[in-house]
Protein backbone atom coordinates (compact mmCIF):
# COMPACT_ATOMS: atom_id res chain seq x y z
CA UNK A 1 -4.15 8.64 -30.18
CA UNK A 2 -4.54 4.98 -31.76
CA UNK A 3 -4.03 3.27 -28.89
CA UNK A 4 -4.70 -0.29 -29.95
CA UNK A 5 -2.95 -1.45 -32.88
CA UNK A 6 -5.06 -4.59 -33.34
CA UNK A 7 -8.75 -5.23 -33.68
CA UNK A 8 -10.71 -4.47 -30.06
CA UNK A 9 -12.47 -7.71 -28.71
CA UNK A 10 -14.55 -4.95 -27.04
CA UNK A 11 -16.85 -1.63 -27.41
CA UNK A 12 -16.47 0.64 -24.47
CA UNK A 13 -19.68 2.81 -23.62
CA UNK A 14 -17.35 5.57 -22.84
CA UNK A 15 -14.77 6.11 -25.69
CA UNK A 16 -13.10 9.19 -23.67
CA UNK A 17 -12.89 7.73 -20.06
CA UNK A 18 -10.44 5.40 -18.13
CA UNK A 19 -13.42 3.78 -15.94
CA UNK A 20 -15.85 2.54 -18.30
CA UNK A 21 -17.76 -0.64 -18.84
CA UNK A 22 -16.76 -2.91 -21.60
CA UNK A 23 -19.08 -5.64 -23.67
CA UNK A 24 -17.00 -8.10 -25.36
CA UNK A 25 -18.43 -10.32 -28.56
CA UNK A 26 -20.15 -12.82 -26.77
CA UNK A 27 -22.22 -10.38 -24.65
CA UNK A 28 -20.12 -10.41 -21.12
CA UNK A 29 -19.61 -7.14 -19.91
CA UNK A 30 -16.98 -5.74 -17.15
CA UNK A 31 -16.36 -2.99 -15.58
CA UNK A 32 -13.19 -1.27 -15.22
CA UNK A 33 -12.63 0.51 -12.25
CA UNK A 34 -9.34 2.46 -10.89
CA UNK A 35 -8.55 1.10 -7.56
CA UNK A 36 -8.59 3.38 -4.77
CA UNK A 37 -10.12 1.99 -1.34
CA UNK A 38 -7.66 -0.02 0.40
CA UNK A 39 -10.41 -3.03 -0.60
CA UNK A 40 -9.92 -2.62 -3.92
CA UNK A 41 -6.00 -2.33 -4.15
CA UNK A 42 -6.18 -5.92 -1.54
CA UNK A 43 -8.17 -7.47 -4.67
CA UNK A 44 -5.49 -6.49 -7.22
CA UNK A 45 -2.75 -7.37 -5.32
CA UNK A 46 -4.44 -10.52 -4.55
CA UNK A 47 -4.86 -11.29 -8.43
CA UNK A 48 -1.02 -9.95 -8.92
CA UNK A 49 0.09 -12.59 -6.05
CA UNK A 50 -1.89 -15.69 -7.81
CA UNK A 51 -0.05 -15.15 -11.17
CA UNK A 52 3.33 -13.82 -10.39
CA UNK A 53 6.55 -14.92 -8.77
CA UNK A 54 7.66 -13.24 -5.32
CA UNK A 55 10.48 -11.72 -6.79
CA UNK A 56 8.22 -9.90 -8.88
CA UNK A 57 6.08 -8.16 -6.67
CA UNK A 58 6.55 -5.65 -4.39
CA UNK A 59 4.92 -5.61 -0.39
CA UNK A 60 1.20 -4.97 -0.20
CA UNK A 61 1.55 -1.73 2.40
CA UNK A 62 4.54 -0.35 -0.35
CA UNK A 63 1.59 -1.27 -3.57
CA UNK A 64 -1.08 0.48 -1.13
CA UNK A 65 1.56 3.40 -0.80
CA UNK A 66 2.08 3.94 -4.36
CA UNK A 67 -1.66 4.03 -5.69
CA UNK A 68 -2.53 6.16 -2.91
CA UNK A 69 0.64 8.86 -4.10
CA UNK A 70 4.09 8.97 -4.03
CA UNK A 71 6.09 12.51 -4.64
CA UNK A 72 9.57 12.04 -6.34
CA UNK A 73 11.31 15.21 -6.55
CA UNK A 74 8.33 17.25 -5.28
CA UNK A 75 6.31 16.05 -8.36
CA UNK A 76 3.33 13.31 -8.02
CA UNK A 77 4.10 10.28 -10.15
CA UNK A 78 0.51 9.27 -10.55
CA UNK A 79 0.89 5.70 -9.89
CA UNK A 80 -2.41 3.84 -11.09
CA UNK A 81 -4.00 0.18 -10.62
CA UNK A 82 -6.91 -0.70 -12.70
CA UNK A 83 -9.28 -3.52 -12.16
CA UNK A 84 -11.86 -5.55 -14.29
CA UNK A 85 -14.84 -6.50 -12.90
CA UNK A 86 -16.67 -9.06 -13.78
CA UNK A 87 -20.57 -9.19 -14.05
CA UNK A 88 -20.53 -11.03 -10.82
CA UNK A 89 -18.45 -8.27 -9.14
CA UNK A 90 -15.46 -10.68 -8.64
CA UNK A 91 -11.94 -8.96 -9.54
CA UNK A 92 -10.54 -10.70 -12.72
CA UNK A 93 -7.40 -8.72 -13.93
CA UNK A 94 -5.80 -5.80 -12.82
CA UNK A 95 -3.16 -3.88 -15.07
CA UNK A 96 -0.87 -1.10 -12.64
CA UNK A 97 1.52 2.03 -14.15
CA UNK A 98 2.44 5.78 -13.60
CA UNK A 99 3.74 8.18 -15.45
CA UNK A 100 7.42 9.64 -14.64
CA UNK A 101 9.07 12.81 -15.95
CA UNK A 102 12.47 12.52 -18.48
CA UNK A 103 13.17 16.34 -18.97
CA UNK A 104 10.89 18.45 -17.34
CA UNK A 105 8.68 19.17 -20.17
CA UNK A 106 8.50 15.35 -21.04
CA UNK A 107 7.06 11.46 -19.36
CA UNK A 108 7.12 8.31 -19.85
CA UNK A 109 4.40 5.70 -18.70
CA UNK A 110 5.68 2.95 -17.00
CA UNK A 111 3.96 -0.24 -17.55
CA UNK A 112 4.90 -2.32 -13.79
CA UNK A 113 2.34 -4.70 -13.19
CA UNK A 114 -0.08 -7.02 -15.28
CA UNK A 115 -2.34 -10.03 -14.21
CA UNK A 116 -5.71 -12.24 -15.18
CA UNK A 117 -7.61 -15.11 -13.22
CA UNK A 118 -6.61 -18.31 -15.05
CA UNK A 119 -10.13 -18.52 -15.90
CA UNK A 120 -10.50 -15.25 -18.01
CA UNK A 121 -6.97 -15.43 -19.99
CA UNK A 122 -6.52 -14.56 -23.53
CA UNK A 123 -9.72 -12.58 -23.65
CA UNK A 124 -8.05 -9.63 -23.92
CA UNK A 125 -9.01 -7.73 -20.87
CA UNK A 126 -5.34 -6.98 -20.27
CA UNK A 127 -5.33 -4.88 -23.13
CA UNK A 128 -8.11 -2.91 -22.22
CA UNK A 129 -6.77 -2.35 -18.92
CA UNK A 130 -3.71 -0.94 -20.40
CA UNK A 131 -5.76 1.34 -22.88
CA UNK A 132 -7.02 2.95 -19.52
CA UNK A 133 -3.89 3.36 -17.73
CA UNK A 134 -2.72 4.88 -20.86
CA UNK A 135 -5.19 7.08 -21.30
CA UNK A 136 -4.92 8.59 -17.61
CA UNK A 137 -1.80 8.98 -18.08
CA UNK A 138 -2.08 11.30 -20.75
CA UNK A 139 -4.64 13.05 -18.45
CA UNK A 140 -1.53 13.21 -15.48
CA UNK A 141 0.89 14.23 -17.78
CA UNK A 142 -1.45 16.93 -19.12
CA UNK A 143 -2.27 18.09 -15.46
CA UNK A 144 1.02 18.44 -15.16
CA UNK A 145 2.15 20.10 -18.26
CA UNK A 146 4.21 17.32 -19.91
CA UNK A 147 3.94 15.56 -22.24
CA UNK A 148 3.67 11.49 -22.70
CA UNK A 149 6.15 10.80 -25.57
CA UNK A 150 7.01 6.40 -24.62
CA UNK A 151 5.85 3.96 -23.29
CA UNK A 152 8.42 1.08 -21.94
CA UNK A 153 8.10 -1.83 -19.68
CA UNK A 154 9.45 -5.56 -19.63
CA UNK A 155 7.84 -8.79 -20.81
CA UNK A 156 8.44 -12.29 -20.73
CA UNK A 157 8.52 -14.44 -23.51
CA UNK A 158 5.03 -15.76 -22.90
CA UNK A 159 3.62 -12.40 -22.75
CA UNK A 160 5.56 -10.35 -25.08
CA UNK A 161 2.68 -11.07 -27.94
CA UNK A 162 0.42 -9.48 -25.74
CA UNK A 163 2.67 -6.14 -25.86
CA UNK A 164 2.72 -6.41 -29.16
CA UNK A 165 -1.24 -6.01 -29.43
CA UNK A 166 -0.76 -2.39 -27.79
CA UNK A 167 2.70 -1.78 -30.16
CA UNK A 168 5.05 -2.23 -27.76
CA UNK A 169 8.07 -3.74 -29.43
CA UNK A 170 11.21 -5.24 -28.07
CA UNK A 171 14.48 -3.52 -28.17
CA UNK A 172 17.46 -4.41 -30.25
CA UNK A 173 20.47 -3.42 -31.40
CA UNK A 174 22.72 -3.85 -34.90
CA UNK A 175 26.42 -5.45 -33.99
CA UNK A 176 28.94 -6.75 -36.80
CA UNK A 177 27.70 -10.03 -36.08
CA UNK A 178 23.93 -9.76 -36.13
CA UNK A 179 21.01 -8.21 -34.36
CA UNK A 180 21.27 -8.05 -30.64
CA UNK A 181 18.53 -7.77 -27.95
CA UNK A 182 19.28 -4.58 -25.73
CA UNK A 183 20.22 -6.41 -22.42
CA UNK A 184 17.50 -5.66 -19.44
CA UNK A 185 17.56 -5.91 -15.64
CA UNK A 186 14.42 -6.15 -13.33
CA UNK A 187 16.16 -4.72 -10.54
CA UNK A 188 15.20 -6.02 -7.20
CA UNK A 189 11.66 -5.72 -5.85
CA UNK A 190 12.72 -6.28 -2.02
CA UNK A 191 15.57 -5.17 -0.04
CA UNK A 192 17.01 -5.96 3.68
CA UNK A 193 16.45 -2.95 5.45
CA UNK A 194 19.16 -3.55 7.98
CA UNK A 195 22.13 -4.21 5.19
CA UNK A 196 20.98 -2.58 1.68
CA UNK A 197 21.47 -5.74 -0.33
CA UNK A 198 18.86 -6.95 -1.92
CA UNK A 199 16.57 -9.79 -0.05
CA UNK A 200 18.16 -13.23 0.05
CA UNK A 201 17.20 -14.70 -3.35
CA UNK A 202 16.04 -11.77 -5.08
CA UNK A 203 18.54 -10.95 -6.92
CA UNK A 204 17.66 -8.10 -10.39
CA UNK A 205 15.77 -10.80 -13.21
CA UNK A 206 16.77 -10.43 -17.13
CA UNK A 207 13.95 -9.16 -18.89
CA UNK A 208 13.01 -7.78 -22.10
CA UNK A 209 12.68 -4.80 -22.50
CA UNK A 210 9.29 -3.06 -24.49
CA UNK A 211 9.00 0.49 -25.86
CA UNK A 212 6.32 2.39 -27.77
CA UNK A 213 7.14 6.29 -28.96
CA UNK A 214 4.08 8.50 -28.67
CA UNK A 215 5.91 10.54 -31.36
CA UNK A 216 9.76 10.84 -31.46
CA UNK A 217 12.26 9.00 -32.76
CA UNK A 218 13.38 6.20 -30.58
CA UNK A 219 17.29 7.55 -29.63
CA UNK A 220 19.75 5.47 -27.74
CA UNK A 221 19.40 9.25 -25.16
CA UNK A 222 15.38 8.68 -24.99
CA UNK A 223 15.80 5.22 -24.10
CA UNK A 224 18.69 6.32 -21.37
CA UNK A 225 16.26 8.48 -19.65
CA UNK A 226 13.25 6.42 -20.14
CA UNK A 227 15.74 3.62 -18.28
CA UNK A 228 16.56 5.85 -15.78
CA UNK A 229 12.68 7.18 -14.19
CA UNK A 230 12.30 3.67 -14.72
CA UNK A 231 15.05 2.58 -11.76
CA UNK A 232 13.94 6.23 -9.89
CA UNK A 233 10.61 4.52 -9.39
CA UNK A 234 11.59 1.42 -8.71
CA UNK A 235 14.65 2.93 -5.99
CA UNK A 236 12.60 5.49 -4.47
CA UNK A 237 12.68 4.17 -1.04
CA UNK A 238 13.83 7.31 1.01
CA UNK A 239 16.90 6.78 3.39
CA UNK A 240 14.61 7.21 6.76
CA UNK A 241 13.53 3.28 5.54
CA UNK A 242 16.47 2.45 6.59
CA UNK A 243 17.13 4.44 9.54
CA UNK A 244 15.88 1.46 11.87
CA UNK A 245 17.85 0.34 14.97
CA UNK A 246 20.85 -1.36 14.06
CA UNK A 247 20.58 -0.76 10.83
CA UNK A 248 24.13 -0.81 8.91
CA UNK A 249 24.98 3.33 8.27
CA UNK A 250 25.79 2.51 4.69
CA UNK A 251 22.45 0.49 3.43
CA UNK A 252 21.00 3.63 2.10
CA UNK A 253 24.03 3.72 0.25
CA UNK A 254 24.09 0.32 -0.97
CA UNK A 255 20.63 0.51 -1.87
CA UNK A 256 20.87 3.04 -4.14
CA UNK A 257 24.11 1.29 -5.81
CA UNK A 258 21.86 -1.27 -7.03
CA UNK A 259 20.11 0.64 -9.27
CA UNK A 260 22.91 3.25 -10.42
CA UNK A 261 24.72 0.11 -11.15
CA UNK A 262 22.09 -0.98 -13.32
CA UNK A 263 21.60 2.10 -15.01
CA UNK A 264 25.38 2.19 -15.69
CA UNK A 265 25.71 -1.89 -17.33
CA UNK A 266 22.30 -0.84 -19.33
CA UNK A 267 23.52 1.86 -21.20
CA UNK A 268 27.15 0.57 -21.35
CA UNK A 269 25.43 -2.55 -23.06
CA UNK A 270 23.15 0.64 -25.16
CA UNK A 271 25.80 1.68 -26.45
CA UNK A 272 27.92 -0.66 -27.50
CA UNK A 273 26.51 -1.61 -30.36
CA UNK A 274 25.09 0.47 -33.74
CA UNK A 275 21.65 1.49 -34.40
CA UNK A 276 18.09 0.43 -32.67
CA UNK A 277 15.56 -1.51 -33.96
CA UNK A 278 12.09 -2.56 -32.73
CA UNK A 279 10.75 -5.90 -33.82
CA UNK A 280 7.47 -7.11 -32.69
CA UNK A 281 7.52 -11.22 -32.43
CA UNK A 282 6.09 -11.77 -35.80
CA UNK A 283 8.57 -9.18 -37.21
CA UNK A 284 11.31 -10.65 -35.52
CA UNK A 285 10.04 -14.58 -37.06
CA UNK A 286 9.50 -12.93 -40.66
CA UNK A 287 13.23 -10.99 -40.30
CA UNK A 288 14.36 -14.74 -39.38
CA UNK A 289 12.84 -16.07 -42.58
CA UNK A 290 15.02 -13.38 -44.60
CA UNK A 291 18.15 -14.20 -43.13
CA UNK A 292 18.43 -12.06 -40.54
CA UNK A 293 20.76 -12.80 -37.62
CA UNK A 294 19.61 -12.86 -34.26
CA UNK A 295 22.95 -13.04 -31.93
């Protein structure tokens, strides 16, 4: 499949399996694991907690929830956390996704979390953890006769290089002014329960958005769909959450107005423009250099 489009920093002893044991350059070895004792999820989340905001991550009994299955639709989403291990059997990254379906025949993985120890940054372990989500992913989507044509998920600026190293590319747009970034909401990762709004403070986060095709074109109507099992995962909280005493009768409602509203201002802002166009960082510097304008 080519899933790495830039020299490994390690050999894997098992070319064809998620869970493998990797020996990097220098020697050090880890294992990578898929998380699946209630243990082992608590040590991801734990790594997911030191390096990211609270806005960006989601309750640890909702995390524990999703590895061990969620059903959308009466189809399993095959949400997945994957751990390195280092060879003193401490936890040092984890990397979580699942695959969701765009037509029936069709998925998308969905990149959601991504983390390292400060101590074992940039040695590349995130990308190996996302070579084996990817690769069980293709094994879901193939167990459930679909399949994986794109890959999308957000980045930061300080990560987006990293992305790059497994081809994901950011998404932008041609106007009559320039090149424009397709505009991306995080939508909210907790919600009040009682009301439907979104918790106090945690309001949706702009993003940017990453995609990789596993083989079609990248359409403004792929990238519609892919956005929308995108904001199904993230909104699948059923209504009996927030059936709770004294709950207001219309937070189900609200909740789900969140993301429909978010689905609506992303593809208004899809569309209003001309063609797509993926740039990498260094593409987008060297397009720069040219004289290329970046609105």
């Amino acid at each position: 499949m080519g899933l790495i489009t830039e020299t490994c920093k390690y050999s894997r002893d098992q070319l064809s399996l998620p869970e493998c044991v990797i020996t990097g350059q220098d020697g050090s070895t880890f294992h990578i694991i898929q998380a699946r004792t209630v243990e082992q999820i608590k040590q991801g989340y734990d790594i997911l907690c030191e390096n990211l905001s609270a806005a960006e991550v989601e309750p640890f009994d909702r995390l524990t929830r999703n590895v061990q299955g969620v059903r959308l639709c009466d189809r399993p989403t095959c949400y997945r956390l994957f751990l390195a291990i280092n060879e003193e059997g401490l936890v040092v990254a984890a990397y979580a996704g699942n695959i969701m379906d765009l037509d029936h025949r069709h998925a998308v993985f969905i990149g959601t979390y991504a983390a390292t120890r400060q101590c074992h940054q940039r040695r590349g372990l995130i990308t190996e953890l996302f070579t084996s989500g990817l690769m069980q992913a293709v094994i879901d989507a193939h167990e459930l006769n679909e399949e994986l044509v794109l890959i999308i998920g957000d980045c930061t600026e300080a990560s987006e290089r990293t992305w790059n190293k497994v081809g994901r590319k950011c998404l932008y747009r041609y106007t009559a002014d320039g090149v424009k970034e397709v505009e991306f909401l995080q939508p909210a990762i907790k919600f009040d329960l009682q009301t439907g709004f979104p918790a106090e403070g945690l309001e949706p986060v702009k993003e940017h958005l990453m995609v990789r095709s596993l083989g079609p074109d990248i359409t403004k109507e792929l990238i519609v769909r892919a956005v929308d099992a995108y904001y199904r995962w993230c909104g699948k909280r059923p209504p009996s959450d927030f059936e709770t005493s004294g709950a207001d009768p219309e937070a189900y409602f609200r909740y789900r107005a969140h993301f429909d509203g978010l689905l609506t201002q992303f593809e208004e802002g899809l569309c209003a423009g001309g063609d797509l166009v993926l740039f990498s960082a260094a593409e987008r510097e060297a397009a720069i250099r040219e004289g290329v304008v970046f609105v």
